[in-house]
N, C-alpha and C. Protein backbone atom coordinates (compact mmCIF):
# COMPACT_ATOMS: atom_id res chain seq x y z
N UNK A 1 0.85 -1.16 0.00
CA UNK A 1 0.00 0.00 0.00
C UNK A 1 0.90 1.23 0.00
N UNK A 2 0.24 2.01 -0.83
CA UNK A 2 1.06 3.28 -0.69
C UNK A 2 0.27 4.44 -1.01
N UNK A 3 0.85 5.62 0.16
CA UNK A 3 -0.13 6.75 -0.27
C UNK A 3 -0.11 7.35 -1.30
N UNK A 4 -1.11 8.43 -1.63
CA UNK A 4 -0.95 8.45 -3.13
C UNK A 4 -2.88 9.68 -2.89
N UNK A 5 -2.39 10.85 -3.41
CA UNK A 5 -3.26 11.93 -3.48
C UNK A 5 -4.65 11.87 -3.51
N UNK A 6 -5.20 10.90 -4.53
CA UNK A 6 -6.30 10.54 -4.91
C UNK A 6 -6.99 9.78 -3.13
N UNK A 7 -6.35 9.59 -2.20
CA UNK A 7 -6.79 9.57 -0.91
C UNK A 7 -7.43 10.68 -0.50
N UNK A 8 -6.76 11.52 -0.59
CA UNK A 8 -7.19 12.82 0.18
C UNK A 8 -8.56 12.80 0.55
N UNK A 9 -9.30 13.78 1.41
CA UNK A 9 -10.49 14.39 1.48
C UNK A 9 -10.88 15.28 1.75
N UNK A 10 -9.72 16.33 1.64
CA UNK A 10 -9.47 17.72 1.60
C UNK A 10 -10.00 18.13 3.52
N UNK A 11 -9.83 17.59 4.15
CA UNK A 11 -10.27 18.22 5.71
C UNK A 11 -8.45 17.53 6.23
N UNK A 12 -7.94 18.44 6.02
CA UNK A 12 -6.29 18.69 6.41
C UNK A 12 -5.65 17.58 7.88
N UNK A 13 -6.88 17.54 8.72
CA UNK A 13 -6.56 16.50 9.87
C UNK A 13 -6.53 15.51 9.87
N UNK A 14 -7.91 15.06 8.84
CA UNK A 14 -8.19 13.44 8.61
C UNK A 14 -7.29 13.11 7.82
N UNK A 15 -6.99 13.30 6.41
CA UNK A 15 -5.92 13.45 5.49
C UNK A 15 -4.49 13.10 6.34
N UNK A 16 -3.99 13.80 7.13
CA UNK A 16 -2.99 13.14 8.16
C UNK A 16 -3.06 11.92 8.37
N UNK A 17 -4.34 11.76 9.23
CA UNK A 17 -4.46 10.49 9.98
C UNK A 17 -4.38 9.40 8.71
N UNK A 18 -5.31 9.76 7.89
CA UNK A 18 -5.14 8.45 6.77
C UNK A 18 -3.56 8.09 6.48
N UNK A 19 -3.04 9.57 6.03
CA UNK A 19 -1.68 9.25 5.43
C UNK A 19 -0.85 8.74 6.25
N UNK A 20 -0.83 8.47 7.73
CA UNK A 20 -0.36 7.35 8.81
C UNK A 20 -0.91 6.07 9.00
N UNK A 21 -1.96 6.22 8.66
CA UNK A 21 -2.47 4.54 8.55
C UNK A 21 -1.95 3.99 7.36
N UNK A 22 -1.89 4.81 6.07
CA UNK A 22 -1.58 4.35 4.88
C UNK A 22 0.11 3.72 5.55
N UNK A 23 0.78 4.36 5.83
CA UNK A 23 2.50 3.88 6.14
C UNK A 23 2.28 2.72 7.10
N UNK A 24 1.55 2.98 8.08
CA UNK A 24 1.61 1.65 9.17
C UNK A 24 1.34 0.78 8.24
N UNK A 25 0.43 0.45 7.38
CA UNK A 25 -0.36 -0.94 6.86
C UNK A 25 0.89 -1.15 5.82
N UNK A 26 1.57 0.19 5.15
CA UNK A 26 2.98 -0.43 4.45
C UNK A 26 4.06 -1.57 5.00
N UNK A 27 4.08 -0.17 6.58
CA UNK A 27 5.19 -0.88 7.20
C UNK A 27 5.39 -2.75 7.32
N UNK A 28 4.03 -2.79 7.80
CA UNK A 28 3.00 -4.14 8.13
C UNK A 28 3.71 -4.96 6.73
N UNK A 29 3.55 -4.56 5.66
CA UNK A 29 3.55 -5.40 4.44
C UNK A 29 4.84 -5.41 3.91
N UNK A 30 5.97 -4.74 4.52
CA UNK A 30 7.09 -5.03 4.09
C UNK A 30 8.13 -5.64 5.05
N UNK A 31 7.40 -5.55 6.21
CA UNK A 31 8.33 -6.11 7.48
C UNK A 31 8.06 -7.64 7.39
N UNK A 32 8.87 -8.11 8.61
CA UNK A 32 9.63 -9.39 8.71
C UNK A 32 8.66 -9.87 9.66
N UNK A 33 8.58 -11.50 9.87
CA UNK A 33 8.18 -12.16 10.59
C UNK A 33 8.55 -11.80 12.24
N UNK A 34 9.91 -11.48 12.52
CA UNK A 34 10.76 -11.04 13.27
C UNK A 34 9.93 -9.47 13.68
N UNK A 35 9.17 -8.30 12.93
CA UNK A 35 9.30 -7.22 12.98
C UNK A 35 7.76 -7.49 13.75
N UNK A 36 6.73 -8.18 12.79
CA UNK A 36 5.20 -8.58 13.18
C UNK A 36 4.48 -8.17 14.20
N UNK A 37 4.77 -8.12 15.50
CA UNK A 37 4.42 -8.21 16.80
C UNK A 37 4.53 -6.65 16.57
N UNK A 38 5.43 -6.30 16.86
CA UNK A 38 5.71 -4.90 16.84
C UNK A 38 5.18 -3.68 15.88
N UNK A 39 4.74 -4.30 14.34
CA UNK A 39 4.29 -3.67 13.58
C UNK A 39 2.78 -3.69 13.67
N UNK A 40 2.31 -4.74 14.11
CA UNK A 40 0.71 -4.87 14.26
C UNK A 40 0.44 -4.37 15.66
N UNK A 41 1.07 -4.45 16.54
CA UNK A 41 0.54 -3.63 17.53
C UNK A 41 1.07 -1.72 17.05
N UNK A 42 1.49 -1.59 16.21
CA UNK A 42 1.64 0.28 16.03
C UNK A 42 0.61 0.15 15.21
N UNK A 43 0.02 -0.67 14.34
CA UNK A 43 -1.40 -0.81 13.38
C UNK A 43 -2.26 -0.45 14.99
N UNK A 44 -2.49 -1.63 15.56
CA UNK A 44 -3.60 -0.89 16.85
C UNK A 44 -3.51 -0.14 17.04
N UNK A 45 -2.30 0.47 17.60
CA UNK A 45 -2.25 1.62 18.59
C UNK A 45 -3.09 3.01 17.76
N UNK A 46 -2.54 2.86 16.25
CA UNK A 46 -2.47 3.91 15.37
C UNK A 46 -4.52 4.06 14.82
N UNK A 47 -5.19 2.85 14.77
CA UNK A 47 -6.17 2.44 14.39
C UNK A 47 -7.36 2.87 15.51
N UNK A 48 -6.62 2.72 17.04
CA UNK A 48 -7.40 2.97 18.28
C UNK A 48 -7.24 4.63 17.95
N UNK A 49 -6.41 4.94 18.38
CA UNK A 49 -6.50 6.49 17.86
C UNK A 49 -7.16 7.43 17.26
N UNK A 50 -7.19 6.84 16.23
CA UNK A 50 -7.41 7.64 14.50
C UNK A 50 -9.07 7.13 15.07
N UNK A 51 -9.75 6.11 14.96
CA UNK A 51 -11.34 5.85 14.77
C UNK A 51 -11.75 6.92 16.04
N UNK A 52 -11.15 6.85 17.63
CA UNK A 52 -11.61 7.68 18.59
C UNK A 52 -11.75 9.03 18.16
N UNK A 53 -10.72 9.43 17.29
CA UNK A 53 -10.55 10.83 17.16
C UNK A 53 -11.50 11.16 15.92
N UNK A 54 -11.59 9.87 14.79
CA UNK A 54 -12.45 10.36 13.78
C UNK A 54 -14.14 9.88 14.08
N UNK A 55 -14.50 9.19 15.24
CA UNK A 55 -16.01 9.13 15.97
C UNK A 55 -16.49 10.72 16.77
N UNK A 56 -15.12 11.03 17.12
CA UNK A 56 -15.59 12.23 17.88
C UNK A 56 -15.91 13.57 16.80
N UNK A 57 -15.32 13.56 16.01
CA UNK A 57 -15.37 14.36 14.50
C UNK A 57 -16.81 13.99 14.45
N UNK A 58 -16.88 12.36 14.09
CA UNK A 58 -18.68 12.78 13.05
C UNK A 58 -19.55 13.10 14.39
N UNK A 59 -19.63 12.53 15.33
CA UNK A 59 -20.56 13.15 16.14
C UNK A 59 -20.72 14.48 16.46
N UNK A 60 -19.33 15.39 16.54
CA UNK A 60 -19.39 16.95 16.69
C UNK A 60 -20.13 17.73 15.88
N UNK A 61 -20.00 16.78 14.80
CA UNK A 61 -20.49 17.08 13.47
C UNK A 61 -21.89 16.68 12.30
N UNK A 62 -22.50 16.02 13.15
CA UNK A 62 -23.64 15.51 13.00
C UNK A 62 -23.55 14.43 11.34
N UNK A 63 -21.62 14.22 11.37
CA UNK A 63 -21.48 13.33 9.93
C UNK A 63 -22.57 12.23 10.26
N UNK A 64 -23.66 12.16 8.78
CA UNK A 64 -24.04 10.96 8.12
C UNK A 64 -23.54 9.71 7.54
N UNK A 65 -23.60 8.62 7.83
CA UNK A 65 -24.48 8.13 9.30
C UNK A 65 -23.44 7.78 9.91
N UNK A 66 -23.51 8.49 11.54
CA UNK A 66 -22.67 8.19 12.07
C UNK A 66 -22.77 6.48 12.77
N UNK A 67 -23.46 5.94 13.04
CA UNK A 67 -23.76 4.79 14.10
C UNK A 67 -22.78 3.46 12.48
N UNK A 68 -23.43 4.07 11.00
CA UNK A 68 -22.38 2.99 10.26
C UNK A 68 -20.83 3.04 10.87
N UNK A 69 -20.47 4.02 10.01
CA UNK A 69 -18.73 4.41 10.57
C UNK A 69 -18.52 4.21 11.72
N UNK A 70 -18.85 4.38 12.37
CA UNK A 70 -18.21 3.94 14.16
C UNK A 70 -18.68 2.51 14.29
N UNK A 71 -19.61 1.81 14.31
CA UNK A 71 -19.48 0.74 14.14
C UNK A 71 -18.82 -0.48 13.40
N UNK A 72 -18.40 0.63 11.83
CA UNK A 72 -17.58 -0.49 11.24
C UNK A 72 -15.85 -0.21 11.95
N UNK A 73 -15.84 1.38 12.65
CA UNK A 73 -14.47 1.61 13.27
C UNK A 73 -14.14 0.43 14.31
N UNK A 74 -15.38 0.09 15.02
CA UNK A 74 -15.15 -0.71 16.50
C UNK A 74 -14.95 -2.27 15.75
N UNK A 75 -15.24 -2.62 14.36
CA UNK A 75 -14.91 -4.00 13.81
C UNK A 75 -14.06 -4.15 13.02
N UNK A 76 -13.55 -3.21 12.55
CA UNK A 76 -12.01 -2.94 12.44
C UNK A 76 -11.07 -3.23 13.33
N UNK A 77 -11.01 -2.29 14.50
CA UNK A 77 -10.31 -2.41 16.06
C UNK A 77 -10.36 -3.85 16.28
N UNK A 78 -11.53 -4.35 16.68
CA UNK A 78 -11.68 -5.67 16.97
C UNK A 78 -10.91 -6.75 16.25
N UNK A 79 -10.96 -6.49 14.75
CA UNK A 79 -9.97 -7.79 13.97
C UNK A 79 -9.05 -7.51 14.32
N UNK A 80 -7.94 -6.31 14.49
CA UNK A 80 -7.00 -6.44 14.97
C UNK A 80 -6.26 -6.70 15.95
């Protein structure tokens, strides 16, 4: 995976956050058996983060529909 513009969504914060998830899920795909543990837990850490911070966004914000997105955020979290 690699980032790449056509991500964007022009709101300058989220755009961040993606473009860090985009590198973690790289990191994830180019690292070592040896690296694994360590790379999938910075996927959580980075994944717990980003959904808390982007649930609190749509709710501030009355984003449509919020109860989808946060729910598919918390089954995301969960597979990992």
């Amino acid at each position: 995976m690699q980032w790449q513009d056509s991500l964007l969504l022009g709101y300058t914060p989220m755009d961040a956050v993606h473009e860090e998830f985009v590198h973690c899920v790289a990191a994830l795909q180019r690292g070592t058996d040896a690296d694994f543990a360590d790379l999938i837990a910075e996927l959580e850490r980075h994944a717990v983060e980003h959904f808390e911070q982007a649930d609190r966004w749509m709710e501030s914000t009355a984003f449509p529909p919020p109860d989808c997105h946060i729910n598919g955020h918390a089954a995301l979290v969960k597979s990992v």
